[in-house]
Protein backbone atom coordinates (compact mmCIF):
# COMPACT_ATOMS: atom_id res chain seq x y z
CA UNK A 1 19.28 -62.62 -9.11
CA UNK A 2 18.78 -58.61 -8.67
CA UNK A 3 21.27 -56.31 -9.31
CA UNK A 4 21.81 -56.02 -5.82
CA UNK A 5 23.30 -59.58 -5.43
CA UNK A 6 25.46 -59.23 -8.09
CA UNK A 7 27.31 -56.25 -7.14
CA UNK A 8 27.84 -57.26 -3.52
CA UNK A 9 28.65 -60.62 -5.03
CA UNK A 10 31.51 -59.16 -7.38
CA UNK A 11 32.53 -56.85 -4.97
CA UNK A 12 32.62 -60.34 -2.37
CA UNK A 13 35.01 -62.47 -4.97
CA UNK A 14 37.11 -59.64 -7.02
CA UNK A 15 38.14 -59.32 -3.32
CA UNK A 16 39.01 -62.60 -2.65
CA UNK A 17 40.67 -63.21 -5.74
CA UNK A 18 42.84 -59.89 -5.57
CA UNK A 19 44.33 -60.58 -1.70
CA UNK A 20 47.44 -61.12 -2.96
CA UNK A 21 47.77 -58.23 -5.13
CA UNK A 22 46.08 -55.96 -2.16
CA UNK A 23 48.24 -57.45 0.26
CA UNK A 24 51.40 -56.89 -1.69
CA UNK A 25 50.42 -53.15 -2.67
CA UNK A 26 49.57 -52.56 0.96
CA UNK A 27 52.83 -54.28 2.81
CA UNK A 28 54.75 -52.21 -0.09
CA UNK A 29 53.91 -49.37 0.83
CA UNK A 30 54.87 -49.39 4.38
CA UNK A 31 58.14 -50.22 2.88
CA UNK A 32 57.92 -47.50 0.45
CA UNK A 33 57.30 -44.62 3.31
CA UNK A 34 58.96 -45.72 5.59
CA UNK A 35 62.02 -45.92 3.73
CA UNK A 36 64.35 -44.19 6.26
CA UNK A 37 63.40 -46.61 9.27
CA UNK A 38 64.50 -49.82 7.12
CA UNK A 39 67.70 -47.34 6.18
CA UNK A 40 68.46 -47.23 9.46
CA UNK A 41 67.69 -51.50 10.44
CA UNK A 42 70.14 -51.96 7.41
CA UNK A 43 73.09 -49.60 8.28
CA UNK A 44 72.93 -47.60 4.71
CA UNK A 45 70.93 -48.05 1.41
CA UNK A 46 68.58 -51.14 1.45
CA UNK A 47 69.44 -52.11 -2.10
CA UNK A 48 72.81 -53.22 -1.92
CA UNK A 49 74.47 -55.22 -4.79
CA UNK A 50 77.28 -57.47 -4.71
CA UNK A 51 79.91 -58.42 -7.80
CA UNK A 52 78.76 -61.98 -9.12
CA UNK A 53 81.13 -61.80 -12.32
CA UNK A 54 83.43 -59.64 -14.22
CA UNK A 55 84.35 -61.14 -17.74
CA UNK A 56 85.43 -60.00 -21.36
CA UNK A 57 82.12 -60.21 -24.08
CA UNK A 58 82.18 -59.00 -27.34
CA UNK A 59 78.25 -59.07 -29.12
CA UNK A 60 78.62 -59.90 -32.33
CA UNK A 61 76.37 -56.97 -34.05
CA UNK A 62 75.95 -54.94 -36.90
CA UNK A 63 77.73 -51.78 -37.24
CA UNK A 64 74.33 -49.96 -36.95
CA UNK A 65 72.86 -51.99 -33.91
CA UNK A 66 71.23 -50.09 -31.15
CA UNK A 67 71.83 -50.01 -27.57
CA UNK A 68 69.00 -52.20 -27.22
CA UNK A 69 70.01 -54.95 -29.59
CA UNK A 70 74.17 -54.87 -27.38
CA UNK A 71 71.71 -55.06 -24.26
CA UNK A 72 69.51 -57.99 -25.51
CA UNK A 73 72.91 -59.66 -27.17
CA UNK A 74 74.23 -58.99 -23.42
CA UNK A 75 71.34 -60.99 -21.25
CA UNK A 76 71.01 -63.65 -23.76
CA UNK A 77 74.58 -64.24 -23.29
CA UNK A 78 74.04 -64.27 -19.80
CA UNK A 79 70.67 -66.73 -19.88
CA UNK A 80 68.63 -64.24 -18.13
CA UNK A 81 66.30 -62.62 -20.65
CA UNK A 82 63.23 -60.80 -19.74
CA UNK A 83 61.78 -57.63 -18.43
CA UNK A 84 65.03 -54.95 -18.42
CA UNK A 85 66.34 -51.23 -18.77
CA UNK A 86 68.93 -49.87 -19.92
CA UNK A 87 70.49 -46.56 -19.87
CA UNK A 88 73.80 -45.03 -21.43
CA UNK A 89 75.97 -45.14 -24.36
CA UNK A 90 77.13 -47.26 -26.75
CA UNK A 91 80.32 -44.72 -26.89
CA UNK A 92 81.08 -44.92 -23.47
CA UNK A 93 79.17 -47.42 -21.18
CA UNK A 94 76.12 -48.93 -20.46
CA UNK A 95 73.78 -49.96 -17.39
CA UNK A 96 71.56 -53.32 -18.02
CA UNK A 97 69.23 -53.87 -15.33
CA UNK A 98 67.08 -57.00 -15.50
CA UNK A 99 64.15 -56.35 -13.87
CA UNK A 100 63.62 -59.87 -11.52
CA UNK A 101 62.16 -58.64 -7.96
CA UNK A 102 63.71 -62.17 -6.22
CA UNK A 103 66.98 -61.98 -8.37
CA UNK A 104 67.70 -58.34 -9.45
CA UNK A 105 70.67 -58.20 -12.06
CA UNK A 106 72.61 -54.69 -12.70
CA UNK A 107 75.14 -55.49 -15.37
CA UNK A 108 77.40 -52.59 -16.68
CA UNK A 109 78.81 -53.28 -20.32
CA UNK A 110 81.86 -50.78 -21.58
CA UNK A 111 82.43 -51.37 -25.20
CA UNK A 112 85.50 -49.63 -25.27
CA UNK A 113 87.16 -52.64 -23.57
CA UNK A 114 84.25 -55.46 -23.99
CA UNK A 115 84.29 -55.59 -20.49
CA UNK A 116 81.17 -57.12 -18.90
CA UNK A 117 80.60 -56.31 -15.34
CA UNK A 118 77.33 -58.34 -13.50
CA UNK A 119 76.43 -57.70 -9.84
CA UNK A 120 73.29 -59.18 -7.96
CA UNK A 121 70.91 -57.10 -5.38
CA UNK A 122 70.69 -58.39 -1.97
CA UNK A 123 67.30 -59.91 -1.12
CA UNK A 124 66.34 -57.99 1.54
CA UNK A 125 61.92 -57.62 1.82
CA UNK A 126 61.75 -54.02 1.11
CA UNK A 127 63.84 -53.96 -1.87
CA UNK A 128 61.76 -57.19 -3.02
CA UNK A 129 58.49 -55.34 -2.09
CA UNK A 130 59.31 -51.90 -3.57
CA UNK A 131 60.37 -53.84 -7.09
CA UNK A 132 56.68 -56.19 -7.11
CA UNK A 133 54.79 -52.19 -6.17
CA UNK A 134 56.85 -50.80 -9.26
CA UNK A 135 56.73 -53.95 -11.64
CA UNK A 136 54.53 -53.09 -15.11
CA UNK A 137 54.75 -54.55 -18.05
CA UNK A 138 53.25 -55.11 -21.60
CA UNK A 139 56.33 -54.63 -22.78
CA UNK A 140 57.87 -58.30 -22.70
CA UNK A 141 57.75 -61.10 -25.19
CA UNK A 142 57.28 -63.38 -22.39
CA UNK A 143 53.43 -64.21 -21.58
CA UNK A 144 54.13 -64.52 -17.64
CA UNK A 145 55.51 -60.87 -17.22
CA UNK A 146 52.26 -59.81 -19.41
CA UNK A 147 49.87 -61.85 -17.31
CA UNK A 148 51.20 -60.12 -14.75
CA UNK A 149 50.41 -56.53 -15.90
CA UNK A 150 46.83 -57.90 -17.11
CA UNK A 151 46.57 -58.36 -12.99
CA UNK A 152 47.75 -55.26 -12.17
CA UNK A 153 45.32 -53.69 -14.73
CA UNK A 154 42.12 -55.98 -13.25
CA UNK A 155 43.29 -54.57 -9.58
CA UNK A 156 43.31 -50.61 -11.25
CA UNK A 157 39.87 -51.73 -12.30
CA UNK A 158 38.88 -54.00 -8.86
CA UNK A 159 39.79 -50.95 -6.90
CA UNK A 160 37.38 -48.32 -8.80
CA UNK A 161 35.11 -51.14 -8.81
CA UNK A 162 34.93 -51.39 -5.19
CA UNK A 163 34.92 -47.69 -4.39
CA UNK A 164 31.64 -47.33 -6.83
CA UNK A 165 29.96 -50.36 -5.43
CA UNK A 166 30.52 -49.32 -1.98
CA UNK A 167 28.69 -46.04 -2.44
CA UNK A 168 25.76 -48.79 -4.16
CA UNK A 169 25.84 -50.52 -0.55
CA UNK A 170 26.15 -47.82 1.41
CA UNK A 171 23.18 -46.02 -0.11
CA UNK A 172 20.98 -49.24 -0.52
CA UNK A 173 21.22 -49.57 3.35
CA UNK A 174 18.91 -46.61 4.66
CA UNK A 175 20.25 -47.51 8.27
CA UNK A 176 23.92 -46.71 7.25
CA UNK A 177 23.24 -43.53 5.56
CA UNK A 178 23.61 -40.83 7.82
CA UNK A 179 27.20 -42.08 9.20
CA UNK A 180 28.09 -43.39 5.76
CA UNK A 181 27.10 -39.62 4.44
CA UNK A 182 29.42 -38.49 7.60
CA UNK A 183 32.72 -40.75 6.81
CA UNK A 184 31.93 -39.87 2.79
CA UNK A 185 32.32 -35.89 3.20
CA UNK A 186 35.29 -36.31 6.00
CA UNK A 187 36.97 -38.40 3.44
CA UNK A 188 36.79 -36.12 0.98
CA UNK A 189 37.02 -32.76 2.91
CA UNK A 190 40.15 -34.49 4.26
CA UNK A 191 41.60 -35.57 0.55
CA UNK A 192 40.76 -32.16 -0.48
CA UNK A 193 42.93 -30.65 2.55
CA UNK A 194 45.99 -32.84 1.01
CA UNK A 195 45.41 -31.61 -2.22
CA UNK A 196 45.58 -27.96 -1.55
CA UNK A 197 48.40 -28.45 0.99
CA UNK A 198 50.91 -30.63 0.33
C-alpha cells in the first residue's frame, strides 16, 4: 500500500470517526455567533436557571481547608461530583458550578449562615451546545470526562491532519492544481485580510 493510500485512507476514516465531534463544533458555533438571534427567540438571556433547593449545610472541614475542599464537601453532599468551578470566598460566599452540559448545576454556598443555595440551567440547545464547544478537561478524576478531552485532543490533531493531507491530494492531482493553487492563495490572502483588520 503506497503512501498515497494511506493518507487519503486516514484522512477517509479520522473523518468518519470524528462526525460527531465536527458536527457538534460546527452546529456550536452557529449558536455561538449568532448569539443575539437565539436572545431574541428566547425573550432575554438563553441560560436561564431556576431554584431547585435552598437548604442549611455545614461541611465538616478542617480549620485550614480550602475553597476547593468546602466545594468538593458541597457536591458530594449533593451526589453530583465531577467536572466544576468555583469562584469566591470562603469569608463571604461562594459560586459552585458543576460543569454537566444536559444538567448544569450553579450552587451558591455562604458560610456565614451555612446556607446552601442550588439552581438548575434550563435545557435550551444553545446553552447545551455552547457548554459541549467549551467542555475540556484533564482535570477530573473521572475517566469519562478525560476520555472526553483525549477526543477533543485527536480532533485538534484530525483537523491539522486533514488540512496537511489535503494540500498532499491536492498537489498529487496535476488536474486540480491550478484551481486548487487559486482557492489556496484566496484563502489565505483572505485570512490574512482578517488578521490585519479585525
Amino acid at each position: 500500500m503506497g503512501v498515497s493510500l494511506i493518507i487519503r485512507r486516514v484522512h477517509l476514516y479520522l473523518a468518519l470517526f470524528l462526525t460527531p465531534w465536527m458536527l457538534m463544533y460546527a452546529i456550536s458555533t452557529i449558536a455561538m455567533n449568532h448569539r443575539g438571534w437565539f436572545e431574541s427567540y428566547y425573550g432575554g438571556r438563553v441560560a436561564r436557571w431556576d431554584r431547585v433547593s435552598k437548604e442549611k449545610f455545614a461541611p465538616a472541614l478542617t480549620p485550614d481547608a480550602s475553597r476547593q475542599d468546602v466545594a468538593d464537601a458541597i457536591l458530594a453532599h449533593l451526589h453530583i461530583e465531577g467536572e466544576h468551578s468555583v469562584r469566591g470566598r470562603l469569608t463571604q460566599r461562594l459560586s459552585i458550578t458543576r460543569d454537566n452540559p444536559f444538567d448544569m448545576r450553579r450552587i451558591t454556598y455562604s458560610p456565614s449562615d451555612s446556607l446552601l443555595v442550588v439552581e438548575k440551567r434550563r435545557s435550551r440547545l444553545p446553552a447545551i451546545l455552547e457548554s459541549l464547544h467549551r467542555r475540556r478537561s484533564y482535570q477530573s478524576l473521572i475517566l469519562t470526562e478525560d476520555l472526553w478531552g483525549f477526543t477533543v485532543d485527536l480532533t485538534i490533531l484530525a483537523m491539522l491532519f486533514w488540512a496537511g493531507s489535503g494540500l498532499w491530494l491536492w498537489w498529487e492531482m496535476s488536474v486540480t492544481r491550478r484551481l486548487g493553487a487559486i482557492a489556496l492563495v484566496t484563502g489565505i490572502a483572505l485570512y490574512g485580510f482578517f488578521l490585519l483588520t479585525i
